[in-house]
PDB file of N, CA and C in Angstrom:
ATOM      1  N   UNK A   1      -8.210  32.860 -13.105  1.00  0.00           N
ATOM      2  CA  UNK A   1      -9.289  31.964 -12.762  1.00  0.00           C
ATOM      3  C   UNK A   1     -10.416  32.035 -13.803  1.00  0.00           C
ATOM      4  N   UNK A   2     -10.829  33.074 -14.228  1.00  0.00           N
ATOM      5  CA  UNK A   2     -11.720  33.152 -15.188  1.00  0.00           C
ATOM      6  C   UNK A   2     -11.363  32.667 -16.502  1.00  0.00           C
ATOM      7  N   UNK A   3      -9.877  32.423 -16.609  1.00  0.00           N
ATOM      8  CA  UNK A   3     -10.144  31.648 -17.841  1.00  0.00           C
ATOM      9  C   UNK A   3      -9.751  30.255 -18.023  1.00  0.00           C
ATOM     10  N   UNK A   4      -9.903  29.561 -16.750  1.00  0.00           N
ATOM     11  CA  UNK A   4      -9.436  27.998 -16.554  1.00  0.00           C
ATOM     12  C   UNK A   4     -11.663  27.582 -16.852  1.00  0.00           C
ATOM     13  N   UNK A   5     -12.246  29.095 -15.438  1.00  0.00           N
ATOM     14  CA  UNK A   5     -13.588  28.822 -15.899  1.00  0.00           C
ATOM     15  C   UNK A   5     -14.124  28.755 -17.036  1.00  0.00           C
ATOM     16  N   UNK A   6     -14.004  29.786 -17.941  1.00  0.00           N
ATOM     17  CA  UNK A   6     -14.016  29.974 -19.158  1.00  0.00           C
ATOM     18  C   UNK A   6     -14.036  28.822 -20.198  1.00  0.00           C
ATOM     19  N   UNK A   7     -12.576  28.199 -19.908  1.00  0.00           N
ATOM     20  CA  UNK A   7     -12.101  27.106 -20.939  1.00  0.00           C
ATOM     21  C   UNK A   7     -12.904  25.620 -20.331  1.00  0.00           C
ATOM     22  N   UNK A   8     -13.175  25.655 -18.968  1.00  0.00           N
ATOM     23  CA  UNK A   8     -14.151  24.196 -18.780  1.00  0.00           C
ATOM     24  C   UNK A   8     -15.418  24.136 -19.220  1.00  0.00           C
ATOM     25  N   UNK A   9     -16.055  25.554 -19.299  1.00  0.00           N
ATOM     26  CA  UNK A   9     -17.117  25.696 -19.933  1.00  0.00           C
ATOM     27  C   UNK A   9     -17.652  25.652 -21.714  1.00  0.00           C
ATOM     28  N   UNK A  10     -16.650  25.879 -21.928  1.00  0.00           N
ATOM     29  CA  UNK A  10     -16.478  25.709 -23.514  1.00  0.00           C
ATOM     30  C   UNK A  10     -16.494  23.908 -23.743  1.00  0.00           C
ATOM     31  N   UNK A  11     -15.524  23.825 -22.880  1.00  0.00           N
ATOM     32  CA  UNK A  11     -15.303  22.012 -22.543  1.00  0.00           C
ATOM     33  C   UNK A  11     -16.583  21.154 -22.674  1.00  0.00           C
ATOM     34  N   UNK A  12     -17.093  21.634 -21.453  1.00  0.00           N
ATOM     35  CA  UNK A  12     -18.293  20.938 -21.326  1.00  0.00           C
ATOM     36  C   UNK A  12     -19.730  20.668 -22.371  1.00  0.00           C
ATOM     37  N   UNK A  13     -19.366  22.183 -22.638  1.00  0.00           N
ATOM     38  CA  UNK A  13     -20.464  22.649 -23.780  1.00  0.00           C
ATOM     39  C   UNK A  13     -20.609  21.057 -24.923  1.00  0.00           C
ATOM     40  N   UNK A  14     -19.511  20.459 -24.955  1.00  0.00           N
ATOM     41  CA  UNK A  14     -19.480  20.098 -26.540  1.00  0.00           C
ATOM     42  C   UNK A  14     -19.516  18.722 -26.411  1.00  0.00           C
ATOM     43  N   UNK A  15     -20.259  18.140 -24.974  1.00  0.00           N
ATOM     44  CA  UNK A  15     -21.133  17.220 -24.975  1.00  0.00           C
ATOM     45  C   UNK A  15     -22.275  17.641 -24.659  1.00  0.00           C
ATOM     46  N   UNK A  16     -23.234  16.508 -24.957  1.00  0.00           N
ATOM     47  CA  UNK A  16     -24.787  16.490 -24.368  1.00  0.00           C
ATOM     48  C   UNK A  16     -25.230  16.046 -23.792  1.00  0.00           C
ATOM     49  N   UNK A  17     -24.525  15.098 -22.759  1.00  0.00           N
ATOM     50  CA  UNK A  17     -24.695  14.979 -21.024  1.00  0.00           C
ATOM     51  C   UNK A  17     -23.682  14.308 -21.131  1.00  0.00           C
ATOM     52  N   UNK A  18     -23.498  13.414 -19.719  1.00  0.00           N
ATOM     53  CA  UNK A  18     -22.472  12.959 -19.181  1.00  0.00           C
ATOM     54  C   UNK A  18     -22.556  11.369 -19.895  1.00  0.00           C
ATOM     55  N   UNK A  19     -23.069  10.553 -20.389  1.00  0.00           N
ATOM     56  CA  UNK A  19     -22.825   9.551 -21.085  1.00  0.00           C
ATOM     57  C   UNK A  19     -22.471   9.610 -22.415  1.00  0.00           C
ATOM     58  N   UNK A  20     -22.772  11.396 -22.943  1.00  0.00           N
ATOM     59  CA  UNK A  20     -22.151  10.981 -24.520  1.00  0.00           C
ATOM     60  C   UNK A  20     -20.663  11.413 -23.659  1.00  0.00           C
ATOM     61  N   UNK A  21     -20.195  12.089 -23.249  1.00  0.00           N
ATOM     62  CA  UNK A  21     -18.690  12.555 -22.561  1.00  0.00           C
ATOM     63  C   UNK A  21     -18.399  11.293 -22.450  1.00  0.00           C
ATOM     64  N   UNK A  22     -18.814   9.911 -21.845  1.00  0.00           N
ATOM     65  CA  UNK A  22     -18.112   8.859 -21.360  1.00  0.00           C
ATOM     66  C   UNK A  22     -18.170   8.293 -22.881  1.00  0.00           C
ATOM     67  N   UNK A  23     -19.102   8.151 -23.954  1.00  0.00           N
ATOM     68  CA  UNK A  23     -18.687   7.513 -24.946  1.00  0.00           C
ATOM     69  C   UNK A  23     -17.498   8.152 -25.635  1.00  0.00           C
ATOM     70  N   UNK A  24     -17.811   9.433 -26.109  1.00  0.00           N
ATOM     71  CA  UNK A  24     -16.429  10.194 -26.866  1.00  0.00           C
ATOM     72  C   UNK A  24     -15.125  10.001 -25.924  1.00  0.00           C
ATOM     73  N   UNK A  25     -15.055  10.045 -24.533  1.00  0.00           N
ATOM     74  CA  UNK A  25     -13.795   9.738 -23.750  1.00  0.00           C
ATOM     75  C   UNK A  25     -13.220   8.211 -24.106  1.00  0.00           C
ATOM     76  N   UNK A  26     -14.350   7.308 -24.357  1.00  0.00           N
ATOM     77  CA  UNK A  26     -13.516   5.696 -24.502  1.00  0.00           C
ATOM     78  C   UNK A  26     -13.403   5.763 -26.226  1.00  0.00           C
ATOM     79  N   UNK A  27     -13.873   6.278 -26.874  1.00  0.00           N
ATOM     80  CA  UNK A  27     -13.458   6.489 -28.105  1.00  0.00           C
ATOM     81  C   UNK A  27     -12.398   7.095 -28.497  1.00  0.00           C
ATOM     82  N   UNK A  28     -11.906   7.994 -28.006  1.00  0.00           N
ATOM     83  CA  UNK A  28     -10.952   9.176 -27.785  1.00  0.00           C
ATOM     84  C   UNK A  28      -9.910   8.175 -26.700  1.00  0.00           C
ATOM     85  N   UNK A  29     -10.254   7.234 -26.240  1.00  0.00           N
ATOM     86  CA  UNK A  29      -8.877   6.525 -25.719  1.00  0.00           C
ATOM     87  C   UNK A  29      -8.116   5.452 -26.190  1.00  0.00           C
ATOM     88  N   UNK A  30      -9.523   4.954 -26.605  1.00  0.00           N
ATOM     89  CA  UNK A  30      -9.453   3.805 -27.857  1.00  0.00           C
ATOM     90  C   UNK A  30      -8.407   4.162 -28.624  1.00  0.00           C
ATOM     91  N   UNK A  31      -8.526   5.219 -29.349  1.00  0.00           N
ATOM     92  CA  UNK A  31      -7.955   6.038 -30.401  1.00  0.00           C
ATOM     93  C   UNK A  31      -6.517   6.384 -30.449  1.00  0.00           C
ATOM     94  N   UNK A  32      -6.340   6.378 -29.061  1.00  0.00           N
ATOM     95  CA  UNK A  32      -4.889   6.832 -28.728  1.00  0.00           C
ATOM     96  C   UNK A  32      -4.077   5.539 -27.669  1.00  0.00           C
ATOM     97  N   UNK A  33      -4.450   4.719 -28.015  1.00  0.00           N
ATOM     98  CA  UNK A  33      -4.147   3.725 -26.820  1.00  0.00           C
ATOM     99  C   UNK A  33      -2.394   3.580 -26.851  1.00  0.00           C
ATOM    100  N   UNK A  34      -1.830   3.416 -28.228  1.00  0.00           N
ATOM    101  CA  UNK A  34      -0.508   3.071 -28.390  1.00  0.00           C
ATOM    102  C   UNK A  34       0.651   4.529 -27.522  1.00  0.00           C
ATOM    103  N   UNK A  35      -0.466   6.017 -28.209  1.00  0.00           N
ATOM    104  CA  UNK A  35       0.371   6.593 -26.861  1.00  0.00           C
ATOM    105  C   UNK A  35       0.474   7.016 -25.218  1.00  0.00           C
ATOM    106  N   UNK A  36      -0.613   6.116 -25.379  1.00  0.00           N
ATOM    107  CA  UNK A  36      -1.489   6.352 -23.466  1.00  0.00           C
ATOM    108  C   UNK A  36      -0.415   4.730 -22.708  1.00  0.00           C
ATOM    109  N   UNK A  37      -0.063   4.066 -24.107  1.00  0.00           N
ATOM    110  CA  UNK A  37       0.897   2.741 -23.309  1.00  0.00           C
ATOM    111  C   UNK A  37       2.050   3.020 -23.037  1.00  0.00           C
ATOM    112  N   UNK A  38       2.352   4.010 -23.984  1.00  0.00           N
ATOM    113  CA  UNK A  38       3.926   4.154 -24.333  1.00  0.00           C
ATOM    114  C   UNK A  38       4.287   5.097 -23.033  1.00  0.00           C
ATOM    115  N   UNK A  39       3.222   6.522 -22.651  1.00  0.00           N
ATOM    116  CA  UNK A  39       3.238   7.317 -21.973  1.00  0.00           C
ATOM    117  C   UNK A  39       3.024   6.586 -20.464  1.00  0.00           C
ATOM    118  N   UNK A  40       2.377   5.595 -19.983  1.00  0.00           N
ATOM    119  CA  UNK A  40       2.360   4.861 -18.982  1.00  0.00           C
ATOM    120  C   UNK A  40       3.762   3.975 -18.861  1.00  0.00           C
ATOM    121  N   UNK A  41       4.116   3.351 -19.785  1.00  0.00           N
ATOM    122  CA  UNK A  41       5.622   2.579 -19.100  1.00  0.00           C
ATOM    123  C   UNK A  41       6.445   3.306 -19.231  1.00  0.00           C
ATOM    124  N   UNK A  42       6.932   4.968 -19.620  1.00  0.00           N
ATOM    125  CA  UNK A  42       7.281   5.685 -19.356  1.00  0.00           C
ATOM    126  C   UNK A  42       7.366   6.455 -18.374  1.00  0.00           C
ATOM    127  N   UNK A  43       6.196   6.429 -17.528  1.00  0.00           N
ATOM    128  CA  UNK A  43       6.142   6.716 -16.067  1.00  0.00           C
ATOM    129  C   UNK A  43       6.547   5.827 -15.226  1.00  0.00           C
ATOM    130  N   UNK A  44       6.299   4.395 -15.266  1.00  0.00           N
ATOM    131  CA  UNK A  44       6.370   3.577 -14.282  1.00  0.00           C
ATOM    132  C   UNK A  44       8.035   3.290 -14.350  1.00  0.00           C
ATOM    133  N   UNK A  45       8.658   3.007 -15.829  1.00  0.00           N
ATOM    134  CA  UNK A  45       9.992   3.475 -15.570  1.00  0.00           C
ATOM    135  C   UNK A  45      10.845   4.148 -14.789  1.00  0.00           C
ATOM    136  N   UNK A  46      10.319   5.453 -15.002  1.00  0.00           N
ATOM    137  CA  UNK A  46      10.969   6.976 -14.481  1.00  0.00           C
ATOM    138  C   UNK A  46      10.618   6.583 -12.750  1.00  0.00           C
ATOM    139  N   UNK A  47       9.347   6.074 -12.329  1.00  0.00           N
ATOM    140  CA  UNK A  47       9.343   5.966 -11.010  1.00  0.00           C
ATOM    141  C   UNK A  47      10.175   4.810 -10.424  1.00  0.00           C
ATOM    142  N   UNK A  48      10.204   3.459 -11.567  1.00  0.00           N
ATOM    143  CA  UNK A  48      11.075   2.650 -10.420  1.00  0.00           C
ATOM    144  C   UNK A  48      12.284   2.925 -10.547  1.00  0.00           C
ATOM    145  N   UNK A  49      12.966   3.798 -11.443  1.00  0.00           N
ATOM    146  CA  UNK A  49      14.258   3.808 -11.825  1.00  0.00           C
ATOM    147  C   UNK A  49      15.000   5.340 -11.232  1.00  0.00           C
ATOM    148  N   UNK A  50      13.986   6.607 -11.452  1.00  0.00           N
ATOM    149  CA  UNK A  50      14.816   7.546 -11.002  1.00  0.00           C
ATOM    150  C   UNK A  50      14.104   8.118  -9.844  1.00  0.00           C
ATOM    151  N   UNK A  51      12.733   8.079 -10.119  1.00  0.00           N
ATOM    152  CA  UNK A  51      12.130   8.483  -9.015  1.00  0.00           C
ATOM    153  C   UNK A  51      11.922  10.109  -8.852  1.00  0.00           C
ATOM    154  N   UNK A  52      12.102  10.842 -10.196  1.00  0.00           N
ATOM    155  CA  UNK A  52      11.789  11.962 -10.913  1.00  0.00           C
ATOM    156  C   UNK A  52      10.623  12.401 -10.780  1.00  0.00           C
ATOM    157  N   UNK A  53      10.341  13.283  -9.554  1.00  0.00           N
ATOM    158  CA  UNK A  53       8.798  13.556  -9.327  1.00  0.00           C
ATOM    159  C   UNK A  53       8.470  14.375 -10.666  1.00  0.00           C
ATOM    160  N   UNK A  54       9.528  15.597 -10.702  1.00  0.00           N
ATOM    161  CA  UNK A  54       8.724  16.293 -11.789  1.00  0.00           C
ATOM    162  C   UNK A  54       8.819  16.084 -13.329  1.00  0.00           C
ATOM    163  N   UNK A  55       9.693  14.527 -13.313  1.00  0.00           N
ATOM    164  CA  UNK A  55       9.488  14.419 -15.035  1.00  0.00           C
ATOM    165  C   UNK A  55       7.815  13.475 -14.713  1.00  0.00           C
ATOM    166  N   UNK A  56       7.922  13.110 -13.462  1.00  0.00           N
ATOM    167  CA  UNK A  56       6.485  11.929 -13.245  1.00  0.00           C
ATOM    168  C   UNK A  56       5.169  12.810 -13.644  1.00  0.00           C
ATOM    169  N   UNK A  57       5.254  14.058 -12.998  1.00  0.00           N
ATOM    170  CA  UNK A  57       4.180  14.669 -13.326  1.00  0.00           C
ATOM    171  C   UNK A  57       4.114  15.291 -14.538  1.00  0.00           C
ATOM    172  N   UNK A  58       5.222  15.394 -15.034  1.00  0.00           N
ATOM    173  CA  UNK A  58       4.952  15.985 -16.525  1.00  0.00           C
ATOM    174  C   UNK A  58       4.558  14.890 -17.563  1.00  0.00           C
ATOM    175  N   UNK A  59       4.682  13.635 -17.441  1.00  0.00           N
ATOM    176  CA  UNK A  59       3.989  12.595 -18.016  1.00  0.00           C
ATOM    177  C   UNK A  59       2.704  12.232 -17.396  1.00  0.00           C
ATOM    178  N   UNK A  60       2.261  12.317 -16.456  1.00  0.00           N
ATOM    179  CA  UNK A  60       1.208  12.514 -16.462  1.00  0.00           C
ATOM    180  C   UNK A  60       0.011  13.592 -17.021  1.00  0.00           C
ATOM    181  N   UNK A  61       0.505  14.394 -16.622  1.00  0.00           N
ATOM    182  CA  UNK A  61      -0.129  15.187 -17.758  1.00  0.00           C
ATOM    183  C   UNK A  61      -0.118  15.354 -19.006  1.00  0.00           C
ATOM    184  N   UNK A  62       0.774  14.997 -19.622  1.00  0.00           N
ATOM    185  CA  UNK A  62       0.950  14.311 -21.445  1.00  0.00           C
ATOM    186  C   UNK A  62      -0.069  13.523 -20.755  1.00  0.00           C
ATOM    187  N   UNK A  63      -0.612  12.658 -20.422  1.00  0.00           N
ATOM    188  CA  UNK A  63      -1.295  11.418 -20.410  1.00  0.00           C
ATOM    189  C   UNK A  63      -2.817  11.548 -19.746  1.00  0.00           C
ATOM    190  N   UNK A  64      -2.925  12.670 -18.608  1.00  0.00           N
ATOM    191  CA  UNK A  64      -3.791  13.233 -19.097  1.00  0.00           C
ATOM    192  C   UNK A  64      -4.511  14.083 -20.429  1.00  0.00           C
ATOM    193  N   UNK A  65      -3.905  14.898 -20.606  1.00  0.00           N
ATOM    194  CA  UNK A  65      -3.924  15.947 -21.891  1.00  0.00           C
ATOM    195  C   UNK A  65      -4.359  14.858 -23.113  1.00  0.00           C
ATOM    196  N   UNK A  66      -3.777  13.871 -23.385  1.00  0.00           N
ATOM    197  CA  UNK A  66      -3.675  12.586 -24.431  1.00  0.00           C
ATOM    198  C   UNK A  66      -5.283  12.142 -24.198  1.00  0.00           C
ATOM    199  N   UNK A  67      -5.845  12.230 -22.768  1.00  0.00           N
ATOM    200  CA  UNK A  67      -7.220  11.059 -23.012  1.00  0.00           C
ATOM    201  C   UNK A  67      -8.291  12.128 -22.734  1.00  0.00           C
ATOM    202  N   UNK A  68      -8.218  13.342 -22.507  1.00  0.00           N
ATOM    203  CA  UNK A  68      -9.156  14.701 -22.267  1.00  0.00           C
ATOM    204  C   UNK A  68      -9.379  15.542 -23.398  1.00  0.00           C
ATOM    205  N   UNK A  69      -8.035  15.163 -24.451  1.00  0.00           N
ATOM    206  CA  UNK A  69      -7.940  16.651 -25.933  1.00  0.00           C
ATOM    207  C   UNK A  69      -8.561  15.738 -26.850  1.00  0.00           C
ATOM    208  N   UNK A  70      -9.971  15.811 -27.409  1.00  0.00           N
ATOM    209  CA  UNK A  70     -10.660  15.444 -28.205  1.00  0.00           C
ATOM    210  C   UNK A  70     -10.626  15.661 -29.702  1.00  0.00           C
ATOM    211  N   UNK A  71     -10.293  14.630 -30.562  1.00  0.00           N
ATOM    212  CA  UNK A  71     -10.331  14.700 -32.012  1.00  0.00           C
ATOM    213  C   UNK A  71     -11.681  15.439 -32.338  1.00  0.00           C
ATOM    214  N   UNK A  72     -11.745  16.431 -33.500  1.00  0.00           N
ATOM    215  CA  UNK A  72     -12.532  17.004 -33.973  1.00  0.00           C
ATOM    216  C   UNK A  72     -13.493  15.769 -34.528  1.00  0.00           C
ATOM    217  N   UNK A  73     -13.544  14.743 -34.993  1.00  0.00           N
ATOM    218  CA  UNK A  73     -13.774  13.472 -35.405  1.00  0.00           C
ATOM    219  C   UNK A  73     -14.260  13.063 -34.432  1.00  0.00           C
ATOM    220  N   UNK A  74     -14.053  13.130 -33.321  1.00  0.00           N
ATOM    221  CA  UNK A  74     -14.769  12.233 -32.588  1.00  0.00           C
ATOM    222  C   UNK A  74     -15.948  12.924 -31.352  1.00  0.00           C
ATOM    223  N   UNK A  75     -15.344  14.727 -31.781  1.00  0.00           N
ATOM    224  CA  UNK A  75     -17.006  15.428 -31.327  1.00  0.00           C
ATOM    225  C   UNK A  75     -17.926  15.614 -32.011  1.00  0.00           C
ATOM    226  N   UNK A  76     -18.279  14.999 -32.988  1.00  0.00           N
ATOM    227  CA  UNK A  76     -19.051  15.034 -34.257  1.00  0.00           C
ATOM    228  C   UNK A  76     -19.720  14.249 -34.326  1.00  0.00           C
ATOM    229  N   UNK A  77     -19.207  12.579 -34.181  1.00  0.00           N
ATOM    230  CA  UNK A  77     -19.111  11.296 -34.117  1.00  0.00           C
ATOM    231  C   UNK A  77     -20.605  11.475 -33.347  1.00  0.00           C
TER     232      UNK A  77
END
């Protein structure tokens, strides 16, 4: 537990309130859109077709992870 705390706190640190976080997040999605599409009809696939809970959640989280892991470039920005 202390180091999920640990690591959100570091997280947080490296904005300077909650509207630069929402700008660097749509920048940072912007940025990645071709694999946040690819990673979405990849899910919706897997759900109408196999219905693979745990490949579902493991693309989701690629797809989380994809719009939360910030380019060094764009915490600077």
């Amino acid at each position: 537990m202390d180091n999920i705390t640990y690591a959100l706190s570091n997280y947080k640190a490296q904005f300077g309130n909650f509207t630069d976080f929402i700008s660097k997040l749509s920048l940072n999605i912007m940025g990645n859109v071709f694999t946040l599409k690819t990673l979405g009809n990849s899910i919706m696939n897997e759900y109408l077709h196999n219905r693979n809970m745990t490949i579902i959640f493991d693309l989701l989280g690629k797809f989380t992870i994809t719009c939360l892991k910030m380019d060094e470039s764009i915490l600077t920005h």
